[in-house]
Protein backbone atom coordinates (compact mmCIF):
# COMPACT_ATOMS: atom_id res chain seq x y z
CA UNK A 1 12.91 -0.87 -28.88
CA UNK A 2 12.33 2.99 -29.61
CA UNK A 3 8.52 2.60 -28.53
CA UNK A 4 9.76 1.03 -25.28
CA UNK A 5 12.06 3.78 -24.29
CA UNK A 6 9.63 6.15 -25.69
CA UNK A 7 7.01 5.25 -23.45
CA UNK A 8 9.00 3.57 -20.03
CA UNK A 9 8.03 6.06 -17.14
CA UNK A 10 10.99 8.53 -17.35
CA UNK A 11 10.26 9.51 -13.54
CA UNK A 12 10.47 6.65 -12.48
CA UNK A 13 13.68 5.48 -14.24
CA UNK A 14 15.71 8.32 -13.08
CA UNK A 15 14.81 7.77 -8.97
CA UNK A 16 15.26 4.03 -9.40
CA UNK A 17 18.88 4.79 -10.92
CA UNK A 18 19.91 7.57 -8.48
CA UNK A 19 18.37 5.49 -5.84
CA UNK A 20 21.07 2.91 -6.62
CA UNK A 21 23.75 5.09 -7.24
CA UNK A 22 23.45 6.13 -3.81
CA UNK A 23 23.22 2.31 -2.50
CA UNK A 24 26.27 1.36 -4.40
CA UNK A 25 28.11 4.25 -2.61
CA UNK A 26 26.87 3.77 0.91
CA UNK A 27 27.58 -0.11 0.27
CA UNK A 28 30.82 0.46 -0.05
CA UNK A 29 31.37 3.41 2.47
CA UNK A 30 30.00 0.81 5.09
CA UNK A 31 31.48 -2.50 3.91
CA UNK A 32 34.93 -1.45 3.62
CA UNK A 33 35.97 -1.72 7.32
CA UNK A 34 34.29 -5.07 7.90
CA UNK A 35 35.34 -6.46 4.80
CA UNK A 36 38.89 -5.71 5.97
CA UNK A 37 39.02 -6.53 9.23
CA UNK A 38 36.44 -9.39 9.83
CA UNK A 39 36.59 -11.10 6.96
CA UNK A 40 40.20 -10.62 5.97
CA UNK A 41 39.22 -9.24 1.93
CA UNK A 42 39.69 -6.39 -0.03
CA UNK A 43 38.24 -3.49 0.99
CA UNK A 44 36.57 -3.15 -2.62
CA UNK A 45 34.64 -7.07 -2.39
CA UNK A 46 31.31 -6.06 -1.12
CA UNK A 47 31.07 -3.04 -3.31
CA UNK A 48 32.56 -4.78 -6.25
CA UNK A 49 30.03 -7.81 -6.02
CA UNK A 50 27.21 -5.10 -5.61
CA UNK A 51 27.81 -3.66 -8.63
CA UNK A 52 28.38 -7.30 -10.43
CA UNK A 53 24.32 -7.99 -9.29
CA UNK A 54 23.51 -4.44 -10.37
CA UNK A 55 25.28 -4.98 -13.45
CA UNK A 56 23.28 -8.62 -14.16
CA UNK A 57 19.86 -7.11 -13.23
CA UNK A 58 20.23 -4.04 -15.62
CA UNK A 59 21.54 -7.07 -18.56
CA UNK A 60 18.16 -9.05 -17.15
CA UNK A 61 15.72 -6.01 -17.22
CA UNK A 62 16.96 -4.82 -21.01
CA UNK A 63 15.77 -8.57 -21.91
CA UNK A 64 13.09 -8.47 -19.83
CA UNK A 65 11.34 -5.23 -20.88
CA UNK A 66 11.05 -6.85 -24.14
CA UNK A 67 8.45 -9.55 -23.07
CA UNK A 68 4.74 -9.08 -22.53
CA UNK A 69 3.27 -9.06 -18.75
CA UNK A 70 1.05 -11.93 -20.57
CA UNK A 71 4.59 -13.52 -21.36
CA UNK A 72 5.57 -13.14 -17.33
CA UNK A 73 2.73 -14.91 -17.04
CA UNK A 74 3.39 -17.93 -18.87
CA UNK A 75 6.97 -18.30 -17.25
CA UNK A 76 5.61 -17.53 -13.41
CA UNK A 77 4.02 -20.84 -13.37
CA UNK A 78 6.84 -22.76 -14.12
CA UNK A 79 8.85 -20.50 -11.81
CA UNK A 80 6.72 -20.65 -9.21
CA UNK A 81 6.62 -24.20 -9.02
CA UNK A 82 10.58 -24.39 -9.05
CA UNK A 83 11.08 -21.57 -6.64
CA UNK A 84 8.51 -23.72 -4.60
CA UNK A 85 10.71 -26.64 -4.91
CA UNK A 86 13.83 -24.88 -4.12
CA UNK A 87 12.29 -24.04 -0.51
CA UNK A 88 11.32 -27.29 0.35
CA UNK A 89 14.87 -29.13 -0.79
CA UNK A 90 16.22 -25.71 1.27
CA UNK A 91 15.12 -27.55 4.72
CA UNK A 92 16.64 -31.12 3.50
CA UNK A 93 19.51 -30.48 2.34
CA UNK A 94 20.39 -26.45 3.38
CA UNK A 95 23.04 -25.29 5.31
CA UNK A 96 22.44 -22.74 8.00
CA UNK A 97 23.79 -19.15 7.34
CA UNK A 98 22.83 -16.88 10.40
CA UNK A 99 20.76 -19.34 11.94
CA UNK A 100 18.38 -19.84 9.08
CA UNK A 101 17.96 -22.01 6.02
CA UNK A 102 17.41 -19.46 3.56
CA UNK A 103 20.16 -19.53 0.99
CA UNK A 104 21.96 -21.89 -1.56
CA UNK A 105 25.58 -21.31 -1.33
CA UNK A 106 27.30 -21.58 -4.51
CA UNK A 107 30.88 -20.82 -3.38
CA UNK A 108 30.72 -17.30 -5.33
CA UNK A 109 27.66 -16.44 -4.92
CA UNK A 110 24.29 -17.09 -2.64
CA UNK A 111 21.19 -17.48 -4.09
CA UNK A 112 17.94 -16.96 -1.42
CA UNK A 113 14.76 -18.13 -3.08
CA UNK A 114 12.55 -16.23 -0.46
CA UNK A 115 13.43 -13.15 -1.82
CA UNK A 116 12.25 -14.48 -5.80
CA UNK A 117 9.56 -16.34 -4.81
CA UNK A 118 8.08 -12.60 -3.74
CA UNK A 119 8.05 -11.10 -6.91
CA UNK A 120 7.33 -14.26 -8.99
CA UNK A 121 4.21 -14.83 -6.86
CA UNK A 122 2.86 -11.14 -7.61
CA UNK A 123 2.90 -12.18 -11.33
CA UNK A 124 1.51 -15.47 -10.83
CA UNK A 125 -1.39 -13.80 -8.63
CA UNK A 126 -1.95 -11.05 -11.36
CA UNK A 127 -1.89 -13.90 -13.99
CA UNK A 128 -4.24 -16.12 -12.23
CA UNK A 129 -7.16 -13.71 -11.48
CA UNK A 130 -6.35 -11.84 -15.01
CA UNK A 131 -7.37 -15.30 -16.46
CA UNK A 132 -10.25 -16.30 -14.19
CA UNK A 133 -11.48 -12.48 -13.72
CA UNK A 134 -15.03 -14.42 -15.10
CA UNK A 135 -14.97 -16.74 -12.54
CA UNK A 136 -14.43 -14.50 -9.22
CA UNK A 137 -17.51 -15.66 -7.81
CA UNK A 138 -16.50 -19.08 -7.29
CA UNK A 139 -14.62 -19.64 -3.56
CA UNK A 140 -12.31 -22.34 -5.69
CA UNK A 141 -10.86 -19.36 -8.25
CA UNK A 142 -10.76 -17.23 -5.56
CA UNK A 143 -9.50 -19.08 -2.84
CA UNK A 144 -6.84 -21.40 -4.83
CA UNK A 145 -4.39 -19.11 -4.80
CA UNK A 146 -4.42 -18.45 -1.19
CA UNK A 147 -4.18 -21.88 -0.48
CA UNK A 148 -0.94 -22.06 -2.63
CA UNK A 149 0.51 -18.83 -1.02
CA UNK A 150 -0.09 -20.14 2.40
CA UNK A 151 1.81 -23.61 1.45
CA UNK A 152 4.75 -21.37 0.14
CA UNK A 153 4.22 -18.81 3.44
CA UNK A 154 5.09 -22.16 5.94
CA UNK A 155 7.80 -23.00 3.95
CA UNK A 156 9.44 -19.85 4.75
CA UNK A 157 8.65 -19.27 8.12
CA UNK A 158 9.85 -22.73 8.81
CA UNK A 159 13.24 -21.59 7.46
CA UNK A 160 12.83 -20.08 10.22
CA UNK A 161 12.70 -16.32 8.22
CA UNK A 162 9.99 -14.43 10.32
CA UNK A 163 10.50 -11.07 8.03
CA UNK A 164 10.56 -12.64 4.78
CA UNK A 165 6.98 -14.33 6.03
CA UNK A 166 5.71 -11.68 7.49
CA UNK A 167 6.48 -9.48 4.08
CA UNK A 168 5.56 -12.34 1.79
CA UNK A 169 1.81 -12.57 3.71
CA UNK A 170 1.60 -8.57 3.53
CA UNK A 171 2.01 -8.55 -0.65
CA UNK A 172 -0.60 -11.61 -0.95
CA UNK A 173 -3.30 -10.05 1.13
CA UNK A 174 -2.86 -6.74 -0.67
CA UNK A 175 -3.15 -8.49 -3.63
CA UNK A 176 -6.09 -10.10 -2.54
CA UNK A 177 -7.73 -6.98 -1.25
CA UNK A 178 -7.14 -5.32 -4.63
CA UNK A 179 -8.52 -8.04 -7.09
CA UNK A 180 -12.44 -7.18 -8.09
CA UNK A 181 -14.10 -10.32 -6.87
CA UNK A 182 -16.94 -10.88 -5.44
CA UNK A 183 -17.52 -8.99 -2.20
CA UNK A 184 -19.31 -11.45 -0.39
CA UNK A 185 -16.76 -14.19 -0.88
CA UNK A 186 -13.90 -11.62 -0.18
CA UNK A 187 -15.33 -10.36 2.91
CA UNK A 188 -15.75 -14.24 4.57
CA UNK A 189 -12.22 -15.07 3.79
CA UNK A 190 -10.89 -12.30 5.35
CA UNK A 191 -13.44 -13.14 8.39
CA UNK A 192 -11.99 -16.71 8.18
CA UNK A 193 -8.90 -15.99 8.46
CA UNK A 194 -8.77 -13.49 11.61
CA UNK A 195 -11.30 -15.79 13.32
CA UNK A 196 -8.39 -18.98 12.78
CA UNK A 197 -5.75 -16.80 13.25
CA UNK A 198 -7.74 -15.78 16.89
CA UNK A 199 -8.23 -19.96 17.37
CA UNK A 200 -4.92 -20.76 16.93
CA UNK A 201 -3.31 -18.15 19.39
CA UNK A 202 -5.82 -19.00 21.88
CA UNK A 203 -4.84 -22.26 21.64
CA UNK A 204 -1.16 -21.73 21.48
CA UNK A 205 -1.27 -19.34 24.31
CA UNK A 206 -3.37 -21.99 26.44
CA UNK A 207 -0.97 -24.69 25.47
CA UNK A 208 1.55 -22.65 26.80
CA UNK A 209 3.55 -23.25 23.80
CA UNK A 210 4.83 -21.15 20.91
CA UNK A 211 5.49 -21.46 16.80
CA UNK A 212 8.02 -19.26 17.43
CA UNK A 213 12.00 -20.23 17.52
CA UNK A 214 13.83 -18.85 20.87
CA UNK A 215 16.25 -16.28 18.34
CA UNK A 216 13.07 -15.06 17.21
CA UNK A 217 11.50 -14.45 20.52
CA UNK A 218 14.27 -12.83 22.15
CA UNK A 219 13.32 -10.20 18.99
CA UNK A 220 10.27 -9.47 20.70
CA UNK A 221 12.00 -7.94 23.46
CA UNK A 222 13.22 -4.91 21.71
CA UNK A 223 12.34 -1.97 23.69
CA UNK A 224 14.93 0.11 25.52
CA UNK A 225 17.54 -1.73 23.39
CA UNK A 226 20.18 0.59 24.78
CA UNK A 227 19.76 -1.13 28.13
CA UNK A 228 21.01 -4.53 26.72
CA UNK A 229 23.38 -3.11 24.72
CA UNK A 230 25.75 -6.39 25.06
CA UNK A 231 22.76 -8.85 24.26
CA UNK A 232 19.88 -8.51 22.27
CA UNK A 233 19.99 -4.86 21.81
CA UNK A 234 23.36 -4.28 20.58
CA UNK A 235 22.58 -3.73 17.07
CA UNK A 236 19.71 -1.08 17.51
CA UNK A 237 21.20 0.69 20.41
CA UNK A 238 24.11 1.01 17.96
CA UNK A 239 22.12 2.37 15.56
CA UNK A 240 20.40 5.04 17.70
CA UNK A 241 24.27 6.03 18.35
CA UNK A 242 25.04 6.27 14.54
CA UNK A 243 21.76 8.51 13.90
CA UNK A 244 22.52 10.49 17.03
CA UNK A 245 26.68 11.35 15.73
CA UNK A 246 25.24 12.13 11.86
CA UNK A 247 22.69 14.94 13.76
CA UNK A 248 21.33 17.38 10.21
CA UNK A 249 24.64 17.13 8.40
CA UNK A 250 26.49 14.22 9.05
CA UNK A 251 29.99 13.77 9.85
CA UNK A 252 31.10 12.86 5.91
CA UNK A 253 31.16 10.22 3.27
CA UNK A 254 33.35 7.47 4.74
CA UNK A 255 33.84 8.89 8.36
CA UNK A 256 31.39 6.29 10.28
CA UNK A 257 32.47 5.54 13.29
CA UNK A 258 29.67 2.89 13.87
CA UNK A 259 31.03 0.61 11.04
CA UNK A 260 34.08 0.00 12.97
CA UNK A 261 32.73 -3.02 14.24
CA UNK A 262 30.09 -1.53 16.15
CA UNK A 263 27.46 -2.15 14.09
CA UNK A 264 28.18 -6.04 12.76
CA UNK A 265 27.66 -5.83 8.42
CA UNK A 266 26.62 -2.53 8.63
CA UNK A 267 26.33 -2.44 4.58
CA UNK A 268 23.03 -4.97 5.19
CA UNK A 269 19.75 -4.25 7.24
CA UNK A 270 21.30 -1.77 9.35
CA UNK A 271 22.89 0.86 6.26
CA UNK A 272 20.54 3.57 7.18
CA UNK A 273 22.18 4.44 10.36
CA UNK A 274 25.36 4.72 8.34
CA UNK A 275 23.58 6.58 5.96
CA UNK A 276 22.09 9.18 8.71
CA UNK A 277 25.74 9.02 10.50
CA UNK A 278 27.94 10.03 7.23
CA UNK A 279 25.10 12.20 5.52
CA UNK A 280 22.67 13.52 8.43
CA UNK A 281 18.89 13.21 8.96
CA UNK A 282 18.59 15.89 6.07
CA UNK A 283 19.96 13.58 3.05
CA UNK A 284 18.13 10.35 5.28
CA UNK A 285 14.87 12.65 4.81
CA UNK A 286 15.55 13.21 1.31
CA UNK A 287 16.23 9.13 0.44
CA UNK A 288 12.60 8.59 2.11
CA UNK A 289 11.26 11.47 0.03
CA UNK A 290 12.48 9.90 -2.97
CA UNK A 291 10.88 6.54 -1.61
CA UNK A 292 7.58 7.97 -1.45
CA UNK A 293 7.89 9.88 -4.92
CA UNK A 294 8.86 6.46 -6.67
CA UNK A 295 6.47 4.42 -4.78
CA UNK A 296 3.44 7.36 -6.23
CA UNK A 297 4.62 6.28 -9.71
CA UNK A 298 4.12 2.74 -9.28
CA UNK A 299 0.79 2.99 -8.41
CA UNK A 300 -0.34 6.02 -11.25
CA UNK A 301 1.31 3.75 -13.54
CA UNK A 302 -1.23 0.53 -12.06
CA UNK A 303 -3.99 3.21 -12.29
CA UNK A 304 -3.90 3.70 -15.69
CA UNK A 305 -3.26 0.47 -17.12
CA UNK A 306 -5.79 -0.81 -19.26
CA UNK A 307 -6.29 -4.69 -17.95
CA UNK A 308 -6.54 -6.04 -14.24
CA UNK A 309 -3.65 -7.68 -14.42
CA UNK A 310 -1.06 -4.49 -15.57
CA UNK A 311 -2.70 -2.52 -12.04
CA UNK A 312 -2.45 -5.64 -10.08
CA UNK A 313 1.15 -6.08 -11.09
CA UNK A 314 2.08 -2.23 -10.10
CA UNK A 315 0.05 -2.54 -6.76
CA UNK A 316 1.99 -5.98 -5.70
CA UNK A 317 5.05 -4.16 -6.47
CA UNK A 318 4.13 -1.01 -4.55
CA UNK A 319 3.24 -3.30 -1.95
CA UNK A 320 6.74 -4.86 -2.24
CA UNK A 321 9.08 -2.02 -1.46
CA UNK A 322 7.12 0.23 0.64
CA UNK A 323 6.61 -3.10 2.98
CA UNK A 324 10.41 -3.77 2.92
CA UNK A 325 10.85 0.06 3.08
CA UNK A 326 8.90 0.15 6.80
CA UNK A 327 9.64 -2.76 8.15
CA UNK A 328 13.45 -1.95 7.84
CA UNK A 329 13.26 1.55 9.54
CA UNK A 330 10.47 0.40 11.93
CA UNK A 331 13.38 -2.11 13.06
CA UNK A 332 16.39 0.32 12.72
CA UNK A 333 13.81 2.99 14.94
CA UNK A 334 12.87 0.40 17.48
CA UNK A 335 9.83 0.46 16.82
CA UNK A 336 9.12 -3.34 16.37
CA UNK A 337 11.15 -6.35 16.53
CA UNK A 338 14.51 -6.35 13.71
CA UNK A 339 13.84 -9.24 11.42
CA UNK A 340 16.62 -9.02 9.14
CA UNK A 341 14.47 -7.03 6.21
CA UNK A 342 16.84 -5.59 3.53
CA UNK A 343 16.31 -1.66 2.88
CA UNK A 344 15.66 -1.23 -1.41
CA UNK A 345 18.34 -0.26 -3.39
CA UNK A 346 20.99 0.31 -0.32
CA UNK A 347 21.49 -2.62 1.63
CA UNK A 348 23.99 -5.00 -0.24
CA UNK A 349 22.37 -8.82 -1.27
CA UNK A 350 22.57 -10.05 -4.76
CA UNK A 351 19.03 -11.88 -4.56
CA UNK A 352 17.04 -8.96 -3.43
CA UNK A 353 19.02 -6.24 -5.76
CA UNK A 354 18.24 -8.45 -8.72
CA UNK A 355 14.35 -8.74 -7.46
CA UNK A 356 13.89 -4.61 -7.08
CA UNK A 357 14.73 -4.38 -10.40
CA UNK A 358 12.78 -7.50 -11.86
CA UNK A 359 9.77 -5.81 -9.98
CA UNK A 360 10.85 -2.49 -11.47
CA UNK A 361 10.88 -4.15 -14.93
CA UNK A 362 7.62 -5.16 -15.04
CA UNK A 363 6.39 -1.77 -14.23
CA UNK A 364 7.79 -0.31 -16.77
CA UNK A 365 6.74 -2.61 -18.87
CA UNK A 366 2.86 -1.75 -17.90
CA UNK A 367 3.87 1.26 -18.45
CA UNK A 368 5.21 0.66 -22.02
CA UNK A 369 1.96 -1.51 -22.47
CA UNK A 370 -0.15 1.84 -21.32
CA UNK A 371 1.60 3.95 -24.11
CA UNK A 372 1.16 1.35 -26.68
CA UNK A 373 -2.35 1.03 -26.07
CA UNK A 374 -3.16 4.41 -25.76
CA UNK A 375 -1.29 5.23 -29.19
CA UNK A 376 -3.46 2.36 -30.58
CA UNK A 377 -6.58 3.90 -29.85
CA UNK A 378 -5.27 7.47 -31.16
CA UNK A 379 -4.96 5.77 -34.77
């Protein structure tokens, strides 16, 4: 245990932690209103069951860090096909929550296997082409994956979860584009792919049909959200307002106005505004600063590690966040369509607080896996 402290990237340990220091905080400052007045609880029950899951993730990530990345790779198989599983069943036998099929309720908690599937398919990608890094210039070890990813992509976009496939499709391209394979093979997939992506919304578009549900193409429509402030652009336009009151300073911790209802659960995809509003563009500045610095130490971390499967691990897991990370304040900016994307380590959610720091985990434990093996070669 001493040679895993001594060598887990200090850096990044300390942002991570005041990162969610801060998220616990605004979680509360922008649950407490709408936990008391909409749903009739203590003031204290969003906050309290954030810090429950942040609580369970740090008890998971001290066992964690104590297992190989070639150990993660063992269990993501197994995982993968039960996560896989769990989607499926979802569209049987789930119960819609926000007009999507995306979470097991279990009374005290809800579980969403989207958001695990994510971070158990970057291992199982890193795994696969760590094992087969012989074979990359076979299409079958190359393309097997894909094929897999795209089965579990469907399933999730048939939920319907637009966000949580869009993100999901991001971190297994990236992936994809980072693994040393064959060029030749790599370049003709990704050909493949645009050209039947192109095919299929010609013939969608000719058809005059769409994949799309109706909720999710009345996102589409999401400029000027301030002119349909009492349909489809109620939640951005609200937003703008809560950036606009917070101006450089902010107004205070706690003094929101825009969580009184305004903004409906303010404490999920839309916490930045309240953020901005109580703390000002300065300390909203400084969070994204923090983002970047944190997101830089993932990837020198994949940079130096020793094995293709230790970099391809950090890169998935850069790819992770900073995805989530743009897609959230791309929405909350009005710059594309909101899709419901958690922000990391501030928007409340059990399942996705206990994936940041699973994902962080097995950073630091490349990291820890860096130190060892550079101590190694120094005796």
């Amino acid at each position: 245990m001493r040679k895993i402290i001594k060598y887990i990237d200090k850096p990044l340990l300390m942002i991570s932690i005041l990162l969610f220091i801060i998220g616990l905080i605004m979680v509360f400052s922008a649950s407490n209103v709408t936990a008391y007045m909409s749903h009739a609880v203590s003031p204290y029950n969003y906050f309290m069951k954030q810090a429950i899951f942040l609580l369970l993730g740090l008890i998971f990530s001290i066992i964690m860090i104590n297992f190989t990345t070639r150990a993660y790779g063992v269990f993501s198989w197994g995982l993968l096909i039960i996560t896989t599983i769990s989607l499926a069943l979802l569209l049987v036998i789930g119960q819609a929550k926000n007009k999507a099929l995306s979470w097991y309720d279990l009374g005290f908690v809800s579980i969403q296997p989207s958001e695990f599937i994510k971070v158990i398919t970057i291992v199982w990608l890193a795994t696969f082409y760590e094992k087969n890094k012989k074979n990359l210039n076979r299409y079958t070890k190359c393309l097997f994956p894909l094929l897999i990813c795209g089965i579990i992509a469907a399933l999730i976009f048939l939920q319907p979860d637009l966000g949580t496939t869009i993100i999901y499709c991001v971190i297994v391209g990236a992936i994809f584009l980072a693994v040393p394979m064959n060029k030749e093979i790599k370049r003709k997939t990704i050909f493949g792919l645009l050209g039947l992506i192109f095919f299929a919304g010609f013939i969608i578009v000719g058809s005059g049909k769409t994949l799309l549900f109706e909720r999710q193409l009345q996102r589409f429509d999401f400029t000027r959200p301030c002119d349909k402030l009492l349909t489809t652009g109620n939640q951005v336009c609200n937003g703008y307002i809560a950036i606009n009151n917070g101006g450089l300073t902010g107004v205070g911790l706690g003094n929101s106005t825009q969580k009184y209802l305004y903004l409906p659960e303010p404490y999920t995809d839309f916490i930045f505004a309240i953020i901005v509003e109580e703390l000002g563009v300065i300390f909203g500045v400084a969070i994204i600063l923090l983002y970047m610095v944190l997101l830089w130490r993932i990837l020198m971390i994949g940079k130096r590690s020793n094995t293709n499967r230790g970099a391809i691990l950090c890169y998935g897991v850069a790819i992770y966040i900073f995805v989530h990370i743009a897609i959230n304040l791309m929405g909350l900016f009005g710059m594309m369509p909101m899709t419901g994307v958690p922000l990391p380590f501030m928007s409340y959610g059990g399942s996705f607080t206990v994936c940041i720091i699973a994902a962080l985990t097995i950073v630091q434990r490349v990291s820890v896996e860096n130190g060892l093996k550079k101590e190694g070669k120094k005796q």
